[in-house]
PDB file of N, CA and C in Angstrom:
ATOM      1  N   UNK A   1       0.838  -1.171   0.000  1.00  0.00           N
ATOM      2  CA  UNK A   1       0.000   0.000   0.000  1.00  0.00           C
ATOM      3  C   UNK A   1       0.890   1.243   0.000  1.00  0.00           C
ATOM      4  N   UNK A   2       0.757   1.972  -0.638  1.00  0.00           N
ATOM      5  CA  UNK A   2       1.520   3.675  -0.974  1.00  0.00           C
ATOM      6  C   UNK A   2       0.891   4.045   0.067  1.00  0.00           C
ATOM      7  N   UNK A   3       1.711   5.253   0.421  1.00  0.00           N
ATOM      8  CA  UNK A   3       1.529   6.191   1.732  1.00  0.00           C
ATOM      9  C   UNK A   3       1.925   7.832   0.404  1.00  0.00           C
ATOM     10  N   UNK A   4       1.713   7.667  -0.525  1.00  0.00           N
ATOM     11  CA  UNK A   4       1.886   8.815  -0.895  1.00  0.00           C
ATOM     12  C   UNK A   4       1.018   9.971  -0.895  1.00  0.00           C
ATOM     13  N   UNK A   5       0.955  11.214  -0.782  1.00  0.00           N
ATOM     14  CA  UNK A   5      -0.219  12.057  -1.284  1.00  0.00           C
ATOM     15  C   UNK A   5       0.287  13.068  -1.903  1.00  0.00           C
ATOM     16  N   UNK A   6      -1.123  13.890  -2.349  1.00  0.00           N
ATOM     17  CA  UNK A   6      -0.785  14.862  -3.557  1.00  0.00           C
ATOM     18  C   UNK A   6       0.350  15.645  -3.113  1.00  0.00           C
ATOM     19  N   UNK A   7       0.386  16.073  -2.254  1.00  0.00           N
ATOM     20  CA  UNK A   7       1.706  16.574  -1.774  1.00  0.00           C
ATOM     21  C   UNK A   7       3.365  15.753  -2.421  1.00  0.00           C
ATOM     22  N   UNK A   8       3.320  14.878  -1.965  1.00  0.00           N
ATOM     23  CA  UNK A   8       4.278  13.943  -2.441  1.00  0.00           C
ATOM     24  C   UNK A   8       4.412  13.988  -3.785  1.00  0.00           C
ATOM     25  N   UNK A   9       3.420  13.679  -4.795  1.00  0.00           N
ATOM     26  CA  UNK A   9       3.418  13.793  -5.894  1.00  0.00           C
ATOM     27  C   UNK A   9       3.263  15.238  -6.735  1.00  0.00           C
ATOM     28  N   UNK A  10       3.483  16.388  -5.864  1.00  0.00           N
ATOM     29  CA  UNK A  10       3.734  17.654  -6.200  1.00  0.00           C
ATOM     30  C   UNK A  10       2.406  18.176  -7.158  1.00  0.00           C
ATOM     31  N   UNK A  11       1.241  17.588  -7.095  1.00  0.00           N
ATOM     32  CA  UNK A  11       0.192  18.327  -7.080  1.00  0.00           C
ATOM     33  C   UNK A  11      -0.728  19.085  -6.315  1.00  0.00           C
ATOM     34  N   UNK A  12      -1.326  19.759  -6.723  1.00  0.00           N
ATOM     35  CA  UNK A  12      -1.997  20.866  -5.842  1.00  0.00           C
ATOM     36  C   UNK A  12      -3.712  20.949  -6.200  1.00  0.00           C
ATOM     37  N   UNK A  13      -4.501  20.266  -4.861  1.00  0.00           N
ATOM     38  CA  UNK A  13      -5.686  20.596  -5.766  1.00  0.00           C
ATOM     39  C   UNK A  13      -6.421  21.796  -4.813  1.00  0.00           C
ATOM     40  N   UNK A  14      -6.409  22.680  -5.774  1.00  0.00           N
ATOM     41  CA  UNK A  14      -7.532  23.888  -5.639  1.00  0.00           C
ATOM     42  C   UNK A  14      -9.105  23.893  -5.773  1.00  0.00           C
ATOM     43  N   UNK A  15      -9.874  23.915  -4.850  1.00  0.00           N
ATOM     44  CA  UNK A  15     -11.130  23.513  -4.756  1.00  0.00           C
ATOM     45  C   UNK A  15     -11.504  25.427  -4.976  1.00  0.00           C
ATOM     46  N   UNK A  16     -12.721  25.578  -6.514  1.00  0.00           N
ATOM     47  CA  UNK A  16     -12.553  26.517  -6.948  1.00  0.00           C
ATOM     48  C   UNK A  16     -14.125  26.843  -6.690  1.00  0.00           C
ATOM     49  N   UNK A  17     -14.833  26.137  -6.706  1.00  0.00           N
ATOM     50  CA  UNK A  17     -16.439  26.369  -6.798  1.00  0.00           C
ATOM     51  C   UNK A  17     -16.593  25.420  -7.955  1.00  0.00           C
ATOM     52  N   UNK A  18     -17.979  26.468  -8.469  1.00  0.00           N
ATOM     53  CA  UNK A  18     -18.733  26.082  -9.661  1.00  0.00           C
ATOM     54  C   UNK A  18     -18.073  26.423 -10.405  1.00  0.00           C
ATOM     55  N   UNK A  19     -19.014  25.976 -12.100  1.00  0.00           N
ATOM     56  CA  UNK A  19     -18.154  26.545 -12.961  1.00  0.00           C
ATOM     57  C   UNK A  19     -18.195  27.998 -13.283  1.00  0.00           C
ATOM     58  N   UNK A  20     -18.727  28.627 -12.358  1.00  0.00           N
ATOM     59  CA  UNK A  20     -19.038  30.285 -12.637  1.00  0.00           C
ATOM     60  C   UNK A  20     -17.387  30.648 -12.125  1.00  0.00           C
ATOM     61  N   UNK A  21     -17.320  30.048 -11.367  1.00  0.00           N
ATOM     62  CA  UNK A  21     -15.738  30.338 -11.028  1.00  0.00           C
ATOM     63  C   UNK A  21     -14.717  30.075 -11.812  1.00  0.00           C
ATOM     64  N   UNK A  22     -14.705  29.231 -12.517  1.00  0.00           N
ATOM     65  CA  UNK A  22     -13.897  28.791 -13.500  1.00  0.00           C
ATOM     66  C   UNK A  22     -13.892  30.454 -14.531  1.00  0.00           C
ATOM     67  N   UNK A  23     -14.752  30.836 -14.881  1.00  0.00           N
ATOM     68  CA  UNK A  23     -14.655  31.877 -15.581  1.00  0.00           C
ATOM     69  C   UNK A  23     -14.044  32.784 -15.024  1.00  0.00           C
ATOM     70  N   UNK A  24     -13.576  33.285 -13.506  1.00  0.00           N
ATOM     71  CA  UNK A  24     -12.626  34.564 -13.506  1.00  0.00           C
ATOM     72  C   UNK A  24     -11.751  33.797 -13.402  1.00  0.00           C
ATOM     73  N   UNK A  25     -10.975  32.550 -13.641  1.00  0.00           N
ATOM     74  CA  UNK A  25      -9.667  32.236 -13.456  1.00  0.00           C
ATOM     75  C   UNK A  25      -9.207  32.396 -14.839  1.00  0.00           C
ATOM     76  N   UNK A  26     -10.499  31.968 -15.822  1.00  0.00           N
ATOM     77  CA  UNK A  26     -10.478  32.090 -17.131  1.00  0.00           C
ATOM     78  C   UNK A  26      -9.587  33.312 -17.620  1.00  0.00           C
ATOM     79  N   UNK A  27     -10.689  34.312 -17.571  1.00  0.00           N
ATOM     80  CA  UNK A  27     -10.579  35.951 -17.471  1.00  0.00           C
ATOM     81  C   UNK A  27      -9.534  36.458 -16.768  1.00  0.00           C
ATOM     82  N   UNK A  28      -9.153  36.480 -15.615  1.00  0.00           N
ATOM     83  CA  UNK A  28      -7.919  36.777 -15.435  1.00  0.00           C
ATOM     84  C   UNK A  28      -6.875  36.022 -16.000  1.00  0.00           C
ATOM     85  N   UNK A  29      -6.775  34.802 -16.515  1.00  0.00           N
ATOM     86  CA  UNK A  29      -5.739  34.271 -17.305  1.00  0.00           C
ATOM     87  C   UNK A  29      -4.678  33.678 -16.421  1.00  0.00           C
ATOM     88  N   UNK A  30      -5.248  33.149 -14.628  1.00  0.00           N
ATOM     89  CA  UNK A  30      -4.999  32.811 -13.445  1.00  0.00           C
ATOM     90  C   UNK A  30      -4.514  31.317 -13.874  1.00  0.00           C
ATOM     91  N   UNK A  31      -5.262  30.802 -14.811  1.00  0.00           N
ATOM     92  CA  UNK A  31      -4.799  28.999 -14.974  1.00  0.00           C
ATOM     93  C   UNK A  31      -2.726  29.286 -15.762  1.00  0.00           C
ATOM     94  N   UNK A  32      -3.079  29.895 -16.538  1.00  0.00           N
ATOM     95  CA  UNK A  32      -1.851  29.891 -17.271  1.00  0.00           C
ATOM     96  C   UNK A  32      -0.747  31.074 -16.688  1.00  0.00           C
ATOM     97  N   UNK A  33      -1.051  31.513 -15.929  1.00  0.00           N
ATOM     98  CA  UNK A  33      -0.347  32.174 -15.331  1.00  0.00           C
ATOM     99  C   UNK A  33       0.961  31.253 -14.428  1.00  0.00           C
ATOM    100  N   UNK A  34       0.028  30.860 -13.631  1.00  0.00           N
ATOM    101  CA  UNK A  34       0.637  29.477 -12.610  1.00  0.00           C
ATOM    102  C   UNK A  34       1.493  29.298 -13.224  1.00  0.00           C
ATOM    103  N   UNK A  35       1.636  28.863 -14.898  1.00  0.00           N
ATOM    104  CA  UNK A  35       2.718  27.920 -15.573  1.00  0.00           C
ATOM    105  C   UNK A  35       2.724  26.883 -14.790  1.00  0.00           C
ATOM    106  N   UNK A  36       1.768  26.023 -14.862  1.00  0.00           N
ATOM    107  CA  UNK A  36       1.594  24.875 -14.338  1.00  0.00           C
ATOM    108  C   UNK A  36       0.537  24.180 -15.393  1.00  0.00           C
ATOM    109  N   UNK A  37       0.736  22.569 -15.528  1.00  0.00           N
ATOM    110  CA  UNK A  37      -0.687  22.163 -16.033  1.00  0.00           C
ATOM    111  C   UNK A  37      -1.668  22.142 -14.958  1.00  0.00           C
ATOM    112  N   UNK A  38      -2.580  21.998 -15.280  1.00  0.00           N
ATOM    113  CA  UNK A  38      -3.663  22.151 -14.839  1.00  0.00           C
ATOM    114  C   UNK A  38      -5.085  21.018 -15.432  1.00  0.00           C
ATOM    115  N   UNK A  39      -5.913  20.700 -14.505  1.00  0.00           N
ATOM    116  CA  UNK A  39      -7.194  19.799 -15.412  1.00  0.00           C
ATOM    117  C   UNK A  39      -8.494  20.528 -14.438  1.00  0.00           C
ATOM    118  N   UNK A  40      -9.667  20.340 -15.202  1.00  0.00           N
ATOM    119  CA  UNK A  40     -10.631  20.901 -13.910  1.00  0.00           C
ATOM    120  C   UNK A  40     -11.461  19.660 -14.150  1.00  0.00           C
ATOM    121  N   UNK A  41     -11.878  19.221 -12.937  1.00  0.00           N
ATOM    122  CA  UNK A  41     -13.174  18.574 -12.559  1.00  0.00           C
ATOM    123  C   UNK A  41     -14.488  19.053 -12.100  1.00  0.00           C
ATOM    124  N   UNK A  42     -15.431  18.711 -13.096  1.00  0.00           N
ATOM    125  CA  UNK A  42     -16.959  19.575 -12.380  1.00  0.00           C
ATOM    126  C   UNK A  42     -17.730  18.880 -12.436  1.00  0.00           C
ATOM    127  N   UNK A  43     -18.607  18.829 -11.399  1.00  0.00           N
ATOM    128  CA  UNK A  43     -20.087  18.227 -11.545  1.00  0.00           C
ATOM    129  C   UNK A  43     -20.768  18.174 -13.079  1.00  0.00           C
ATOM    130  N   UNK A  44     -21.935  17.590 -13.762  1.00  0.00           N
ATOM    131  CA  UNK A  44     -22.901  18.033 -14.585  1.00  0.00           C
ATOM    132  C   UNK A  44     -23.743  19.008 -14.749  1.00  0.00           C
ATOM    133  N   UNK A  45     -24.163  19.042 -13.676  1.00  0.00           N
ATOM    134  CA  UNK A  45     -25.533  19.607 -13.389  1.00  0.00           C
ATOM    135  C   UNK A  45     -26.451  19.688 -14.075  1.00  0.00           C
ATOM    136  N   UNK A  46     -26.477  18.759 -14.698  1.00  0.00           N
ATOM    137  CA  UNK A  46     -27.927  17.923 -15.635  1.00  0.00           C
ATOM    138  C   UNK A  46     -28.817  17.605 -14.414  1.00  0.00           C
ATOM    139  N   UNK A  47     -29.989  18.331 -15.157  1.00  0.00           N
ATOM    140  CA  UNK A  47     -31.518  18.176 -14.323  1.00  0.00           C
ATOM    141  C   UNK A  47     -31.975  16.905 -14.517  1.00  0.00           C
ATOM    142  N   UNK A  48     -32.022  16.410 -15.674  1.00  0.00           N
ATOM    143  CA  UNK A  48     -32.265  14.976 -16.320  1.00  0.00           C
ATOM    144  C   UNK A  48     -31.142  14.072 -17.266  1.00  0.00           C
ATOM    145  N   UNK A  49     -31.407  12.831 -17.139  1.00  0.00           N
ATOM    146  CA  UNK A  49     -29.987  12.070 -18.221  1.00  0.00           C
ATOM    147  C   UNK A  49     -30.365  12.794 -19.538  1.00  0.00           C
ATOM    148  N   UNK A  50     -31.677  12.715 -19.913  1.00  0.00           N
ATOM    149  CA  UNK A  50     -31.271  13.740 -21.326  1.00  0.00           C
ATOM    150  C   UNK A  50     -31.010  14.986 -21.680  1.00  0.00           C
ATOM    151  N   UNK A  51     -30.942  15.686 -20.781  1.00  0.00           N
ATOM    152  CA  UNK A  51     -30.513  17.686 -20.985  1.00  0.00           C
ATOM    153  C   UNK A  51     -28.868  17.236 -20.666  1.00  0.00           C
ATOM    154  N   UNK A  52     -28.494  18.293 -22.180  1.00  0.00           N
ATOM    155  CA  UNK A  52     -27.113  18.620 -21.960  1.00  0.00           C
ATOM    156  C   UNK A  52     -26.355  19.232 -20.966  1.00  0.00           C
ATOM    157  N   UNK A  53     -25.104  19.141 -20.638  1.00  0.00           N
ATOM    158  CA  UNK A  53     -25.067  19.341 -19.258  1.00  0.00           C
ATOM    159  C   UNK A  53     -24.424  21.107 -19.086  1.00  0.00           C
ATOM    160  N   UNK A  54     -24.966  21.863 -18.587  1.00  0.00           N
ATOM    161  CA  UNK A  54     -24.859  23.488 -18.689  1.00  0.00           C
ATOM    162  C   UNK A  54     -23.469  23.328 -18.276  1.00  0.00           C
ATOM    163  N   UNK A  55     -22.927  22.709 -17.642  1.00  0.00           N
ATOM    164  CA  UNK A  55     -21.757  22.733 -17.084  1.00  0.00           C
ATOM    165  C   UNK A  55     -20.663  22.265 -18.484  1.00  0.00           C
ATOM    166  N   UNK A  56     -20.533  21.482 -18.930  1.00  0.00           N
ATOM    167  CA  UNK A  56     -19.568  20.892 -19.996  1.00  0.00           C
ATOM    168  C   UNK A  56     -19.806  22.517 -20.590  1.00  0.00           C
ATOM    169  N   UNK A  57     -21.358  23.118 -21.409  1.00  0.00           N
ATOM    170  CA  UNK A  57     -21.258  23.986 -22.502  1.00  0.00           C
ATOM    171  C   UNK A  57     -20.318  24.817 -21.801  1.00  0.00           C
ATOM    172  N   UNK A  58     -20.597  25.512 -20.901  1.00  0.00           N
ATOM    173  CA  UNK A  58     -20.266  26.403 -20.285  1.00  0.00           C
ATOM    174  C   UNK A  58     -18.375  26.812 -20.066  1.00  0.00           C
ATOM    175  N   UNK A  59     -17.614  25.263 -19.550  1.00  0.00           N
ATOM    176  CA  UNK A  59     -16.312  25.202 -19.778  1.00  0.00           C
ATOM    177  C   UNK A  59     -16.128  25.307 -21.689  1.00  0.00           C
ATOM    178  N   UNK A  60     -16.469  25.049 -22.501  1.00  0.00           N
ATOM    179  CA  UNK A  60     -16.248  24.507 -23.904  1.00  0.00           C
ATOM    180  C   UNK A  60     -16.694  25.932 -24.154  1.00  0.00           C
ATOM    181  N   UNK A  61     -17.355  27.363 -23.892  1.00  0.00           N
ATOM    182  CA  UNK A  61     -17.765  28.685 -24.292  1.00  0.00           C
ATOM    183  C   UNK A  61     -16.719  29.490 -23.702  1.00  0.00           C
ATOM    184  N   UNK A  62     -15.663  28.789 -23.089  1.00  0.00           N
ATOM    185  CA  UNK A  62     -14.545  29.707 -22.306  1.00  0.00           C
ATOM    186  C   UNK A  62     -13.579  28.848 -23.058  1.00  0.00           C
ATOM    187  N   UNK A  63     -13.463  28.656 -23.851  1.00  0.00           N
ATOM    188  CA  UNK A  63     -12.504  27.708 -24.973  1.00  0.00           C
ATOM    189  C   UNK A  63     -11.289  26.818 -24.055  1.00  0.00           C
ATOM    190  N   UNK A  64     -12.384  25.912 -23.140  1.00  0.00           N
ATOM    191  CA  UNK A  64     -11.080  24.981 -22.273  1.00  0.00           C
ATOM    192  C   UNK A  64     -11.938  23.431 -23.882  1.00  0.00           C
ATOM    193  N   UNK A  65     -10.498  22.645 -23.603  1.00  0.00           N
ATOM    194  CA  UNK A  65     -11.233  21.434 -24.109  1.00  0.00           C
ATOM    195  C   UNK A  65     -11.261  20.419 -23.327  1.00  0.00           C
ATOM    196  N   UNK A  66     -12.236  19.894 -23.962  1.00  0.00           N
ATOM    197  CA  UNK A  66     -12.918  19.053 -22.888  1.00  0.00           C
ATOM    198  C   UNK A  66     -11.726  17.401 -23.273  1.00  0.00           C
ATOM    199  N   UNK A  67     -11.974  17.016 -21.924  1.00  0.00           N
ATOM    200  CA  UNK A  67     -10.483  15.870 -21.773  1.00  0.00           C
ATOM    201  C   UNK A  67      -9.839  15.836 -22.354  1.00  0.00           C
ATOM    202  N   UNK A  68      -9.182  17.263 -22.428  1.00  0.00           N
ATOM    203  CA  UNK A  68      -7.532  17.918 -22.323  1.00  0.00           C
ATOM    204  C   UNK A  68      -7.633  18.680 -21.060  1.00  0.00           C
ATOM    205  N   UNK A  69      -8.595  19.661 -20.989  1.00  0.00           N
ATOM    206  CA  UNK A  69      -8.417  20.410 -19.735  1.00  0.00           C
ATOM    207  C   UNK A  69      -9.463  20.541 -18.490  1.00  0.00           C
ATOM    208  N   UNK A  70     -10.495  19.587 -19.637  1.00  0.00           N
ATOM    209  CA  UNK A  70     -11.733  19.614 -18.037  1.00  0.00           C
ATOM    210  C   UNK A  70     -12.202  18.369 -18.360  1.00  0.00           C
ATOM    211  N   UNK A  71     -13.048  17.882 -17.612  1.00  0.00           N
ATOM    212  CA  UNK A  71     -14.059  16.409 -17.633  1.00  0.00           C
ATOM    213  C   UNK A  71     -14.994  16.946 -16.816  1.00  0.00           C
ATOM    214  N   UNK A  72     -15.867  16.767 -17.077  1.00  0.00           N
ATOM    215  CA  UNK A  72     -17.685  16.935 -16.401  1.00  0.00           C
ATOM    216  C   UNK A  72     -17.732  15.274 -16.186  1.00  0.00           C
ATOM    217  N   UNK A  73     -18.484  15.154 -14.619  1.00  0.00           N
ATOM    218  CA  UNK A  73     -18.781  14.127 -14.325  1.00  0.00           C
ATOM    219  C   UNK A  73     -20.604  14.378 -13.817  1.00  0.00           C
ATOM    220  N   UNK A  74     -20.660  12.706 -14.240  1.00  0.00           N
ATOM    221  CA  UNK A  74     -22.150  12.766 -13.480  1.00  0.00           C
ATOM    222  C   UNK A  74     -22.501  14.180 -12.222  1.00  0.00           C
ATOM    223  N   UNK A  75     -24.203  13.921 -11.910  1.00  0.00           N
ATOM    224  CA  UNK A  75     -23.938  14.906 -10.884  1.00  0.00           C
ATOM    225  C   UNK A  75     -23.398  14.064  -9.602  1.00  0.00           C
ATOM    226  N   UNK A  76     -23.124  15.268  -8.586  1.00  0.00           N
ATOM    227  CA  UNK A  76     -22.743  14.869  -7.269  1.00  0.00           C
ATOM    228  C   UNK A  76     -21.966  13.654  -7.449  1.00  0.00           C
ATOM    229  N   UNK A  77     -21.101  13.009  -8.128  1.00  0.00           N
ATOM    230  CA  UNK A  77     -19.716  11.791  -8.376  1.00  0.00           C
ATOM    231  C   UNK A  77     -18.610  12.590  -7.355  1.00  0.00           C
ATOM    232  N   UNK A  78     -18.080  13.924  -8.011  1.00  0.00           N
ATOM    233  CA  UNK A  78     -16.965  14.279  -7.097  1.00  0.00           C
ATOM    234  C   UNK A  78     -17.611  14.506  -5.614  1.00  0.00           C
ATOM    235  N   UNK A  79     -19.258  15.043  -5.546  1.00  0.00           N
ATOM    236  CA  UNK A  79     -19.148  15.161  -3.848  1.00  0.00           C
ATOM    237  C   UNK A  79     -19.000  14.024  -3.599  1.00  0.00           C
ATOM    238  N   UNK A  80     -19.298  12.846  -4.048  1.00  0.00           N
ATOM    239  CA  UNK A  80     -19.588  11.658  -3.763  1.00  0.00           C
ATOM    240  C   UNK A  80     -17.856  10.668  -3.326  1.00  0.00           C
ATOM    241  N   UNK A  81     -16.968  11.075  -4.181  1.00  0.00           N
ATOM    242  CA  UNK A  81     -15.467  10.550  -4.123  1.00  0.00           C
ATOM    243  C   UNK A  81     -15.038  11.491  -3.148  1.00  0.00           C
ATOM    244  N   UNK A  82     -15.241  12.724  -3.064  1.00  0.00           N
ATOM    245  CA  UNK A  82     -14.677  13.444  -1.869  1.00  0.00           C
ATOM    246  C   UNK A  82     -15.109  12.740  -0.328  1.00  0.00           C
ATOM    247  N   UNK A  83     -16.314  12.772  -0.142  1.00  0.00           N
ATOM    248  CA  UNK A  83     -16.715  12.106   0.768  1.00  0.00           C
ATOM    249  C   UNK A  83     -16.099  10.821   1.264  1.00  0.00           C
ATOM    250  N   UNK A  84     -15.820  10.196   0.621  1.00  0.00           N
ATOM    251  CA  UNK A  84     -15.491   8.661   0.366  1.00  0.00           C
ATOM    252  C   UNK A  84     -14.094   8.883   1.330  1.00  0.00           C
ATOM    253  N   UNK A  85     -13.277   9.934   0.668  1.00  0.00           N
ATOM    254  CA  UNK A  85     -11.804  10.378   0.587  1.00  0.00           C
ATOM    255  C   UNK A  85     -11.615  10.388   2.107  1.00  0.00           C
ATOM    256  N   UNK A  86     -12.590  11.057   2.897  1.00  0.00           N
ATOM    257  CA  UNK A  86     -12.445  12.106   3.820  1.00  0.00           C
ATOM    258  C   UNK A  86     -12.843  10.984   5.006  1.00  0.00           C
ATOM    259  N   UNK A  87     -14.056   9.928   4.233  1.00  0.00           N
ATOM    260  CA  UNK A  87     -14.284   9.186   5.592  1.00  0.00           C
ATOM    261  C   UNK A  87     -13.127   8.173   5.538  1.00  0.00           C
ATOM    262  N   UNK A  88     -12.237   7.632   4.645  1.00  0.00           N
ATOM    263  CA  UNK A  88     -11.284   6.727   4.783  1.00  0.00           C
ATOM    264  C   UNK A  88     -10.144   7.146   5.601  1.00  0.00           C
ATOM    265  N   UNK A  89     -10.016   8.131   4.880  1.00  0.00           N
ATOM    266  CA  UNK A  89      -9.085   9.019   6.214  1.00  0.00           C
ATOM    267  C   UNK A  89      -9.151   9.146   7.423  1.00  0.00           C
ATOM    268  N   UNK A  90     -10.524   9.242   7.798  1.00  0.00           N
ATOM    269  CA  UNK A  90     -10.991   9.248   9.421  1.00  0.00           C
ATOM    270  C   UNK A  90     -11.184   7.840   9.940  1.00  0.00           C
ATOM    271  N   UNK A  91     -11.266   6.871   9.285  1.00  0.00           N
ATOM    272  CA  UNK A  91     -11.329   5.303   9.763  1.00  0.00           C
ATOM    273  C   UNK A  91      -9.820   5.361   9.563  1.00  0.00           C
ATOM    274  N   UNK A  92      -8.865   5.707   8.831  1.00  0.00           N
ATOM    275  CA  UNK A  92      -7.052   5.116   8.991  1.00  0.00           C
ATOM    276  C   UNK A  92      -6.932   5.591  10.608  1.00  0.00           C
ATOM    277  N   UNK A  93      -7.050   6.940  10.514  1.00  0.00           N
ATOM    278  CA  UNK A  93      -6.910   7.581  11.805  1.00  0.00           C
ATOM    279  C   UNK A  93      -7.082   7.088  13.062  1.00  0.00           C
ATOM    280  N   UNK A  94      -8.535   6.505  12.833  1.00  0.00           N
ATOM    281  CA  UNK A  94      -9.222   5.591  13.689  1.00  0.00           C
ATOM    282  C   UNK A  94      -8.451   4.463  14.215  1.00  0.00           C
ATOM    283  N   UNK A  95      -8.291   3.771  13.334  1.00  0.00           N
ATOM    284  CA  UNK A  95      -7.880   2.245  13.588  1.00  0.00           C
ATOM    285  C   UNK A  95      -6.212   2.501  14.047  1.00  0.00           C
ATOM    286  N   UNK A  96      -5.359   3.390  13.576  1.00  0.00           N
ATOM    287  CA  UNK A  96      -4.343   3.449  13.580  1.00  0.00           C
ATOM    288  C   UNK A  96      -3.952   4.344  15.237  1.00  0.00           C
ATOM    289  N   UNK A  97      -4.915   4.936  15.806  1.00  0.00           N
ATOM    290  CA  UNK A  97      -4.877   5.410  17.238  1.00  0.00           C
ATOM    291  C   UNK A  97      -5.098   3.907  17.805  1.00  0.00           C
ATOM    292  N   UNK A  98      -6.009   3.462  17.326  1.00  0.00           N
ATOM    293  CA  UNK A  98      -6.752   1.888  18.342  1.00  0.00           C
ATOM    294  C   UNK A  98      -5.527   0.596  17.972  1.00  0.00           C
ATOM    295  N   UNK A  99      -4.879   0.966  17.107  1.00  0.00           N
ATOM    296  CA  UNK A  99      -3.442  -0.222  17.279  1.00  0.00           C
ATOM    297  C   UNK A  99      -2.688   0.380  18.504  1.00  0.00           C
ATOM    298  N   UNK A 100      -2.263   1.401  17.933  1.00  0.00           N
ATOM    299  CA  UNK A 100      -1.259   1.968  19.224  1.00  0.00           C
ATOM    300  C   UNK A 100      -1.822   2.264  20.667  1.00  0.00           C
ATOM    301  N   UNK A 101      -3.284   2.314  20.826  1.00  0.00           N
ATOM    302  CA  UNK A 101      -3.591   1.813  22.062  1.00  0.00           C
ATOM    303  C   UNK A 101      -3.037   0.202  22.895  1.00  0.00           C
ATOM    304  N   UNK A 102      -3.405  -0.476  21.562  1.00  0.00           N
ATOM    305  CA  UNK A 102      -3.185  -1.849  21.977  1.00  0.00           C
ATOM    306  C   UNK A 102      -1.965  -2.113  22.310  1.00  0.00           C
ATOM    307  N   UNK A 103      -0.703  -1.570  22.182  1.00  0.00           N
ATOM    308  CA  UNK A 103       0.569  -2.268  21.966  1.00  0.00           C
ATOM    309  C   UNK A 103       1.096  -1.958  23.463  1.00  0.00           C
TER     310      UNK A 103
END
């Protein structure tokens, strides 16, 4: 099992908002500034499986391309993997205080 994290692997993730936010990083020209790559992850926010998702148009009208520089996921997937992230972390924590109790 790796013990690595983004840190380790010298990435940085910036939790930015919606994609309304994405547009002043746009506009200020904040992504390429960094001189860093960069990818964005966003929700859908499709009301239904058949409406296009306002979110994809919306990155693709600020001329990012899509899986080169962004991916739209289902809705709520990233709250859904964040969550996931955050409770595994708190069960390592967990279990790893309750060994070193034991010893």
């Amino acid at each position: 099992m790796t013990t690595e994290d983004f840190t380790d692997i010298e990435v940085a993730i910036i939790p930015v908002g919606g994609c309304d936010s994405i547009k002043h990083w746009v506009t200020l020209d904040l992504l390429n500034t960094l001189g860093k790559p960069y990818f964005i992850y966003q929700d859908s926010d499709k009301i239904s499986l058949e409406q296009p998702s306002p979110t994809r148009q919306k990155l693709l009208d600020e001329g990012l391309q899509e899986n080169v520089q962004f991916r739209v996921f289902k809705n709520e997937t990233l709250k859904t993997i964040f969550l996931l992230l955050h409770l595994t972390e708190l069960l390592m924590v967990q279990l790893l205080t309750m060994a070193t109790m034991t010893m």
